[in-house]
N, C-alpha and C. Protein backbone atom coordinates (compact mmCIF):
# COMPACT_ATOMS: atom_id res chain seq x y z
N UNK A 1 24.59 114.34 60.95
CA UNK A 1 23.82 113.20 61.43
C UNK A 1 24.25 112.88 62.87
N UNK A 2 23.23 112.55 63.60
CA UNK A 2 23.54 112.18 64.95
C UNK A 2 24.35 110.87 65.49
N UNK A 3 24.98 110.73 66.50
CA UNK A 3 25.44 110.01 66.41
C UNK A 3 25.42 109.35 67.25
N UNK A 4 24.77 107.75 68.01
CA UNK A 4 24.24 107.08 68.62
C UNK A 4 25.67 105.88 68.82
N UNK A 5 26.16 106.18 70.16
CA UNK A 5 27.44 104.47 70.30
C UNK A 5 28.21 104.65 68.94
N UNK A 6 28.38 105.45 68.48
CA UNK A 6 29.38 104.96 67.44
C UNK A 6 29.01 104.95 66.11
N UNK A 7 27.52 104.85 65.64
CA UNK A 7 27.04 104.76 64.47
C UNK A 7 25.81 105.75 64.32
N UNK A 8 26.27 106.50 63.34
CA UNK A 8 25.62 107.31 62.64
C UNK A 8 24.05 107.24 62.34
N UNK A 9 23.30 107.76 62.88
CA UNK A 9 21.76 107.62 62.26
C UNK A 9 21.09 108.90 62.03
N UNK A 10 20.52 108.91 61.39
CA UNK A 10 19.58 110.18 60.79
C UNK A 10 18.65 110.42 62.08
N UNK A 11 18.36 111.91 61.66
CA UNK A 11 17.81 112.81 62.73
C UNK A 11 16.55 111.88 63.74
N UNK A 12 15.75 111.52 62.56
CA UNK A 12 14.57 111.31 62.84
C UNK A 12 14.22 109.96 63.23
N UNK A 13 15.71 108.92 63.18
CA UNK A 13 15.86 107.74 63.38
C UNK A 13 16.70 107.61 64.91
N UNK A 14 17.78 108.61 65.10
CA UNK A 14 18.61 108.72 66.42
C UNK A 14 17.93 109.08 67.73
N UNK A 15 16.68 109.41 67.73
CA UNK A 15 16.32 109.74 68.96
C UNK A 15 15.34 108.44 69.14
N UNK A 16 14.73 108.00 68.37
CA UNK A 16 13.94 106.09 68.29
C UNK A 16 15.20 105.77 69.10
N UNK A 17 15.99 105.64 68.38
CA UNK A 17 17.12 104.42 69.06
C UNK A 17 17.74 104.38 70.45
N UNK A 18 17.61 106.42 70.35
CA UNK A 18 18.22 106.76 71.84
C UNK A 18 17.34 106.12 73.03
N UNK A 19 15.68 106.49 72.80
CA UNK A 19 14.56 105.93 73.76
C UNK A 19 14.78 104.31 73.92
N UNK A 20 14.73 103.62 72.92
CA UNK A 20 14.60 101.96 72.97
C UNK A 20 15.88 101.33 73.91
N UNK A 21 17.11 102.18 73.22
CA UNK A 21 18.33 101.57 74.15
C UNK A 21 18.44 101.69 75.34
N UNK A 22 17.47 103.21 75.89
CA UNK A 22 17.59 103.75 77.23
C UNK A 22 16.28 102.73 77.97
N UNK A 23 15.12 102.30 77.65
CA UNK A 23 14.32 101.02 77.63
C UNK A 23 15.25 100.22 78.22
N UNK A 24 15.92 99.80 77.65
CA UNK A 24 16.83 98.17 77.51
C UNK A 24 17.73 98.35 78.71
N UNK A 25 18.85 99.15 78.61
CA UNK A 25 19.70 99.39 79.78
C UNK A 25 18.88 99.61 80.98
N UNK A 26 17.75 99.84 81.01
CA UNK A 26 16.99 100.13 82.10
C UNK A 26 16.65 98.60 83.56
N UNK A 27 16.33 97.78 82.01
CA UNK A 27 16.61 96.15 82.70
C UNK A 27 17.90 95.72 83.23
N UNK A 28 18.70 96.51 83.13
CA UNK A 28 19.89 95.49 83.64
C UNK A 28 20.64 94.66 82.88
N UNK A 29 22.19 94.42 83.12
CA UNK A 29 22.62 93.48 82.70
C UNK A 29 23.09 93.39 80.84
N UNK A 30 23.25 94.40 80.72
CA UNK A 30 23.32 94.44 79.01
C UNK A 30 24.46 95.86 79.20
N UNK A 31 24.90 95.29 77.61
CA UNK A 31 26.05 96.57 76.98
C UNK A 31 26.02 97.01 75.94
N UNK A 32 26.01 97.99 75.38
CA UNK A 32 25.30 98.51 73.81
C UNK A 32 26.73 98.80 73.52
N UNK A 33 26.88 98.00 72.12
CA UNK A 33 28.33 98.66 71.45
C UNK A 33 28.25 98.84 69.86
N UNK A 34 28.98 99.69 69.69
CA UNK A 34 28.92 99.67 67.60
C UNK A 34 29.64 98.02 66.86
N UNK A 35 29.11 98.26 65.77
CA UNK A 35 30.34 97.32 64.59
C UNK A 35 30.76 98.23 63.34
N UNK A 36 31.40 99.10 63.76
CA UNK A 36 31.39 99.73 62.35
C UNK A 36 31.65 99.42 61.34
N UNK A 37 32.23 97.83 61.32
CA UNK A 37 32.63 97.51 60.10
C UNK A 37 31.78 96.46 58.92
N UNK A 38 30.54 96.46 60.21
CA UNK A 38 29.67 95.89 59.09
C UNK A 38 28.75 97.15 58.02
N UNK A 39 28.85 96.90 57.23
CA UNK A 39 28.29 97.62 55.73
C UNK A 39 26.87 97.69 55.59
N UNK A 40 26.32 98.52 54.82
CA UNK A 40 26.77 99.69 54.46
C UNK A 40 27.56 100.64 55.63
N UNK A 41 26.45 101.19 56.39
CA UNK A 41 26.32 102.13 57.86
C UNK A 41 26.84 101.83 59.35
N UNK A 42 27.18 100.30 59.40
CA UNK A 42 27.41 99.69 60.70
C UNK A 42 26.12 99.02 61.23
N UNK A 43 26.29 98.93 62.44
CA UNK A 43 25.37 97.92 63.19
C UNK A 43 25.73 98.43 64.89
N UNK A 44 24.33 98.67 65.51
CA UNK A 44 23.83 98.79 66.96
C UNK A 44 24.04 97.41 67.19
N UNK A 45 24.65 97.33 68.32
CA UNK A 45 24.11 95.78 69.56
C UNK A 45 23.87 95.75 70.56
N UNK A 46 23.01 94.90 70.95
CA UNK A 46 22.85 95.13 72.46
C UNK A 46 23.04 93.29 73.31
N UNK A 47 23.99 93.42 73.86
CA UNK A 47 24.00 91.83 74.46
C UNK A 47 24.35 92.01 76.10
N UNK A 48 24.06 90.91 76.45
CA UNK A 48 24.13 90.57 77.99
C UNK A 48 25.34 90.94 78.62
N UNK A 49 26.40 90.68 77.76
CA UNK A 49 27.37 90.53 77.80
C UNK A 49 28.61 91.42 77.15
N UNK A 50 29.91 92.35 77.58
CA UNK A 50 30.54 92.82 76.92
C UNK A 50 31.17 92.53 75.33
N UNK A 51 31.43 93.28 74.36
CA UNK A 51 31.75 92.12 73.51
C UNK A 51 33.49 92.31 73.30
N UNK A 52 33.86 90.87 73.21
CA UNK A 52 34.95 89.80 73.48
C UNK A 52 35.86 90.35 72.22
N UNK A 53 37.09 89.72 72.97
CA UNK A 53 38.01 90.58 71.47
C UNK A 53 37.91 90.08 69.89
N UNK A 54 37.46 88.36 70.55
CA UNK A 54 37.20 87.85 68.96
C UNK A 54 35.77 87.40 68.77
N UNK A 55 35.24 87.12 67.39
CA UNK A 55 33.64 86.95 67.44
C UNK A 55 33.10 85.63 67.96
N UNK A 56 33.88 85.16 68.37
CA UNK A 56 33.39 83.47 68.61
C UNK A 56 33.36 83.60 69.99
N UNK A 57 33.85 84.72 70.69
CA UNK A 57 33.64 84.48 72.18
C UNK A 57 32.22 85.75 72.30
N UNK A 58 31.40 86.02 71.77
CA UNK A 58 30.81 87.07 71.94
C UNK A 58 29.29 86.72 72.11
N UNK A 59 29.03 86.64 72.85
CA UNK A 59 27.62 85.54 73.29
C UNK A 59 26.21 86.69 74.13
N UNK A 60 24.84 86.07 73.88
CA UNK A 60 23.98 87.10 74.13
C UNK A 60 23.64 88.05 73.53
N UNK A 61 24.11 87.95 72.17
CA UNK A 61 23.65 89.28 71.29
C UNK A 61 21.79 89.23 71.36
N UNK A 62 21.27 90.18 71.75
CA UNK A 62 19.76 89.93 71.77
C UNK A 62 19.34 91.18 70.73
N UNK A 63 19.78 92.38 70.36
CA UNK A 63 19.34 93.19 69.53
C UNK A 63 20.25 93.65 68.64
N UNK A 64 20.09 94.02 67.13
CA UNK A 64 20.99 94.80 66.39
C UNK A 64 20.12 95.56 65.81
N UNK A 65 20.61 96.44 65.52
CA UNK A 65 19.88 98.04 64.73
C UNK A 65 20.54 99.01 63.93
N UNK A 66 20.14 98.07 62.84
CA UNK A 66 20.96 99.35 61.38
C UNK A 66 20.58 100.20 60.88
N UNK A 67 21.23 101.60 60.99
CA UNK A 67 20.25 102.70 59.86
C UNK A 67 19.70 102.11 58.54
N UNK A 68 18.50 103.13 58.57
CA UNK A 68 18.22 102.85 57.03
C UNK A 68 18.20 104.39 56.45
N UNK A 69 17.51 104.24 55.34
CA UNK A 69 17.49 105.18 54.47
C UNK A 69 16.30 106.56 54.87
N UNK A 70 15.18 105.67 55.52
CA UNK A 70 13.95 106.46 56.27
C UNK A 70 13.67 106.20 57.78
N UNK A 71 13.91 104.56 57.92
CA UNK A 71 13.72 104.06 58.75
C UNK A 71 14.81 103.04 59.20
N UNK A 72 15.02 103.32 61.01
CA UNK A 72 16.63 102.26 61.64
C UNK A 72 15.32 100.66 61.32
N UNK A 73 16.23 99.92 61.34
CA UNK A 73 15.96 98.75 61.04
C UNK A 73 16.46 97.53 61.88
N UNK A 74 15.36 96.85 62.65
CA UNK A 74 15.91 96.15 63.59
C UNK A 74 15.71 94.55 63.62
N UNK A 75 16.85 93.79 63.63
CA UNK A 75 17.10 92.52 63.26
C UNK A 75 17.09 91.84 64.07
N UNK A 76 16.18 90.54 63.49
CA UNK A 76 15.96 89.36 64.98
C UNK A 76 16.37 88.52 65.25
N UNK A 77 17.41 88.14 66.65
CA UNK A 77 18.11 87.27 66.61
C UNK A 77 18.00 86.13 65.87
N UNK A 78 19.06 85.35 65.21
CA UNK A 78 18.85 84.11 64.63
C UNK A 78 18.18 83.16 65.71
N UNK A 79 18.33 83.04 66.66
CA UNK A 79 18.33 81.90 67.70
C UNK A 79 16.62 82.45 68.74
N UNK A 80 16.01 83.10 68.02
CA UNK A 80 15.07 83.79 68.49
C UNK A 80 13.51 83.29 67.64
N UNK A 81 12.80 82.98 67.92
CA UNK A 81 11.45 82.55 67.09
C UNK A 81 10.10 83.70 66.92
N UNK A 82 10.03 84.45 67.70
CA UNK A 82 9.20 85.29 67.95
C UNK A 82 9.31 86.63 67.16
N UNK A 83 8.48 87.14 66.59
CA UNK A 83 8.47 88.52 65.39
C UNK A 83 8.89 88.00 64.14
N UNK A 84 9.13 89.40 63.38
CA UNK A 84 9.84 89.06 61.86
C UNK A 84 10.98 89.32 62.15
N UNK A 85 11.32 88.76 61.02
CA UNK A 85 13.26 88.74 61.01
C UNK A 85 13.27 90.18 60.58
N UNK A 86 12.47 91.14 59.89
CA UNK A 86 13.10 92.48 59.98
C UNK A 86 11.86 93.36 60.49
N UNK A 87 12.35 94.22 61.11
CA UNK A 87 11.46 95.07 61.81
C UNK A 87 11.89 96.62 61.81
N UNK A 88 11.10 97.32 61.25
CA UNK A 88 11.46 98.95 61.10
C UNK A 88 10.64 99.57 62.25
N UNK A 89 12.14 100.57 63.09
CA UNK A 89 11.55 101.14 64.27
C UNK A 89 10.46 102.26 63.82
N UNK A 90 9.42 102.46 64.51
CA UNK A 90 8.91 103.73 64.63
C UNK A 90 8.07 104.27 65.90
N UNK A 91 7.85 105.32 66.15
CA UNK A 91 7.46 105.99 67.10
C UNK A 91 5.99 104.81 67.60
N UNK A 92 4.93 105.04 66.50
CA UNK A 92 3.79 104.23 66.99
C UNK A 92 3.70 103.24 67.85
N UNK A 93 5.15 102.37 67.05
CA UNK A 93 4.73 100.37 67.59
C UNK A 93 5.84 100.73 68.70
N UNK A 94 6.45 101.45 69.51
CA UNK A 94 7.73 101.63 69.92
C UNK A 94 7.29 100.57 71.23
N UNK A 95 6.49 101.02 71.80
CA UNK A 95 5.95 99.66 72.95
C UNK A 95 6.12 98.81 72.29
N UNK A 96 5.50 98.33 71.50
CA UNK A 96 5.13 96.68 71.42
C UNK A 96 6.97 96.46 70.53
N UNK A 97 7.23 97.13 70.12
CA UNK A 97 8.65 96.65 69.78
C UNK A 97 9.58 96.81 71.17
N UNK A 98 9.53 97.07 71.91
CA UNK A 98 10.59 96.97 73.16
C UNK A 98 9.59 96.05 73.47
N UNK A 99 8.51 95.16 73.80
CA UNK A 99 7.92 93.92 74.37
C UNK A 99 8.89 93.03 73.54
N UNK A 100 8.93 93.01 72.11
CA UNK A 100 9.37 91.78 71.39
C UNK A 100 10.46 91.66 71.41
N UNK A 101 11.77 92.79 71.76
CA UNK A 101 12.93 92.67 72.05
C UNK A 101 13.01 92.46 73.08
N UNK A 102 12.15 92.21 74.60
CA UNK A 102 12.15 91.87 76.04
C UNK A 102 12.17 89.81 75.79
N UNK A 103 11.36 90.07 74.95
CA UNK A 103 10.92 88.46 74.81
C UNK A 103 12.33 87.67 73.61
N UNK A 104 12.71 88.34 72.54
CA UNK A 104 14.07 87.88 72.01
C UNK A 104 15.18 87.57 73.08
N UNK A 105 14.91 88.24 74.00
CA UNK A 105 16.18 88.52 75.21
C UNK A 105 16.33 86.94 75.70
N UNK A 106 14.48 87.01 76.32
CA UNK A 106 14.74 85.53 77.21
C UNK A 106 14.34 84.04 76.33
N UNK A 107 14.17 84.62 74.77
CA UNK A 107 14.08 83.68 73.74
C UNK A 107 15.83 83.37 73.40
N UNK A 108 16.97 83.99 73.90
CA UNK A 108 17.77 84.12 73.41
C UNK A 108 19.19 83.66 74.39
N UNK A 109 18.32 84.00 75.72
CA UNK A 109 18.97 82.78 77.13
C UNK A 109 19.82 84.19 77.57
N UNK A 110 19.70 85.65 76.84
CA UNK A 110 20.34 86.61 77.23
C UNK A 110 20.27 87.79 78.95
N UNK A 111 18.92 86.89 79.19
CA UNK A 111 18.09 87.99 80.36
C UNK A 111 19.82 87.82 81.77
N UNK A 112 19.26 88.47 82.70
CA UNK A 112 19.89 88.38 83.85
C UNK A 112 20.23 86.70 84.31
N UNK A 113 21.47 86.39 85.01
CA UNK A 113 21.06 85.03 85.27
C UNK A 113 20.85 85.24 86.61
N UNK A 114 19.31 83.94 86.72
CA UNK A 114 19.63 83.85 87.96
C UNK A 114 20.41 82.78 88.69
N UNK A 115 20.69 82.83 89.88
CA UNK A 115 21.05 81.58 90.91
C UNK A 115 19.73 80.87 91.51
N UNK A 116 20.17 79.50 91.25
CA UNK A 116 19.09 78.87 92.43
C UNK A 116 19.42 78.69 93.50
N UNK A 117 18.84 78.77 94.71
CA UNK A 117 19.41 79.00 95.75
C UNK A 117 18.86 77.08 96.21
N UNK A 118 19.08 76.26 97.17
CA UNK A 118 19.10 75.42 97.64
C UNK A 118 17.72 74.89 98.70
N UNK A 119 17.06 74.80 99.05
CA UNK A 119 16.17 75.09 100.18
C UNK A 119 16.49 74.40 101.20
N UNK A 120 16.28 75.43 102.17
CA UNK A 120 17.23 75.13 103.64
C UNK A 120 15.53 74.78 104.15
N UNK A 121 16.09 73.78 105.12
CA UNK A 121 15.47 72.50 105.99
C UNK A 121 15.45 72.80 107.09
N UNK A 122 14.81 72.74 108.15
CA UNK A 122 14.71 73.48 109.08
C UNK A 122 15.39 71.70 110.32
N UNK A 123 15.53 71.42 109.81
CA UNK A 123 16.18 69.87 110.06
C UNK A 123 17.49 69.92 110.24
N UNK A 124 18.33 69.75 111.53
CA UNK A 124 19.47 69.58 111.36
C UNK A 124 20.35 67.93 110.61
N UNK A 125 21.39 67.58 109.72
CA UNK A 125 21.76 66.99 109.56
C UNK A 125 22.65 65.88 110.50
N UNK A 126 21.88 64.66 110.95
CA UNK A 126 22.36 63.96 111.48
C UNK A 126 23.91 62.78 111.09
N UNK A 127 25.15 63.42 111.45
CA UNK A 127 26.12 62.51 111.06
C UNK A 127 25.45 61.08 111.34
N UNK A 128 25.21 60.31 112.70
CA UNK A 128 24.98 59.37 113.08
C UNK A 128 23.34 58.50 112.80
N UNK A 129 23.32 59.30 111.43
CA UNK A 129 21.83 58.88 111.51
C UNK A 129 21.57 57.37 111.03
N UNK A 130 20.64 56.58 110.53
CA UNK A 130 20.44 55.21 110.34
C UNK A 130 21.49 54.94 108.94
N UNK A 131 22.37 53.93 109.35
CA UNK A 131 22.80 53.45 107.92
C UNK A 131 24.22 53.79 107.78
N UNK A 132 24.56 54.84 108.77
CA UNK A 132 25.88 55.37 108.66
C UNK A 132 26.48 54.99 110.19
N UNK A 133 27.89 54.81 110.05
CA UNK A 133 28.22 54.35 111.49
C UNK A 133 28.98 55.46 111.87
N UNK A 134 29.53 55.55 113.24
CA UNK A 134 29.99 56.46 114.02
C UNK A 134 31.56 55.58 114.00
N UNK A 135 32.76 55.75 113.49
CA UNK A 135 33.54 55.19 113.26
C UNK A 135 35.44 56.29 113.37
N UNK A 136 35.52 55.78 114.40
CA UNK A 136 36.43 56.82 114.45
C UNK A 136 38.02 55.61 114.34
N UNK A 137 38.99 55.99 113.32
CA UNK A 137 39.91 55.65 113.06
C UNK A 137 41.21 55.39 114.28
N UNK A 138 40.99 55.81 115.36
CA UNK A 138 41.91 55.61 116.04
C UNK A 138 42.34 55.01 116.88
């Protein structure tokens, strides 16, 4: 069986997963890691963010993906409203399933952050302007 980050998936399920993850990393800003210790088979993740040595610091999880028996099986964030809570990959819906994991992402506060930048004034700032005095201590 092939073997995808760490966890094992069947032939016909490891190359789905290989395309979708290579999708995802494509956006930026994300890290795909195993759990092998969740059961049966383990668990795919994909979050914004590296994951942390303990689970309470591990934030941005936007995708997980467990083998199945015919079909990998992909789970929707709790904190996410959009799709079903379980979703079996396949070749057909493979678009519209990388749309609904694009949209879990920024349903999930996981996307890139941005900065707001300030808007510069083409106005210089007057120390001495009305209201303020010119007051020198010495």
């Amino acid at each position: 069986m092939p073997n995808v980050h760490g966890i094992e998936f069947k032939d016909n399920q490891a190359e789905l997963v290989k395309d979708l993850v290579r999708e995802l990393l494509k956006d930026g800003n994300c890290a795909v890691y195993a759990l092998n210790n969740m059961k049966p088979n383990g668990e795919l993740r994909m979050a914004s963010t590296p994951p942390a040595p303990t689970p309470r610091e591990v934030g941005g999880v936007f995708l997980r993906i467990r083998p199945g028996i015919n079909q990998a099986t992909i789970v929707r964030p709790m904190n996410a409203k959009a799709g079903d809570p379980l979703t079996k990959l396949a070749k057909l819906t493979q678009a519209e399933t990388l749309e609904m994991i694009r949209i879990w992402r920024k349903e999930t506060k996981s996307g890139p952050i941005l900065i707001k930048s300030t808007p510069i004034t083409s106005k210089a700032i007057n120390p001495t302007a009305a209201g303020q005095s010119n007051q020198s201590g010495l």
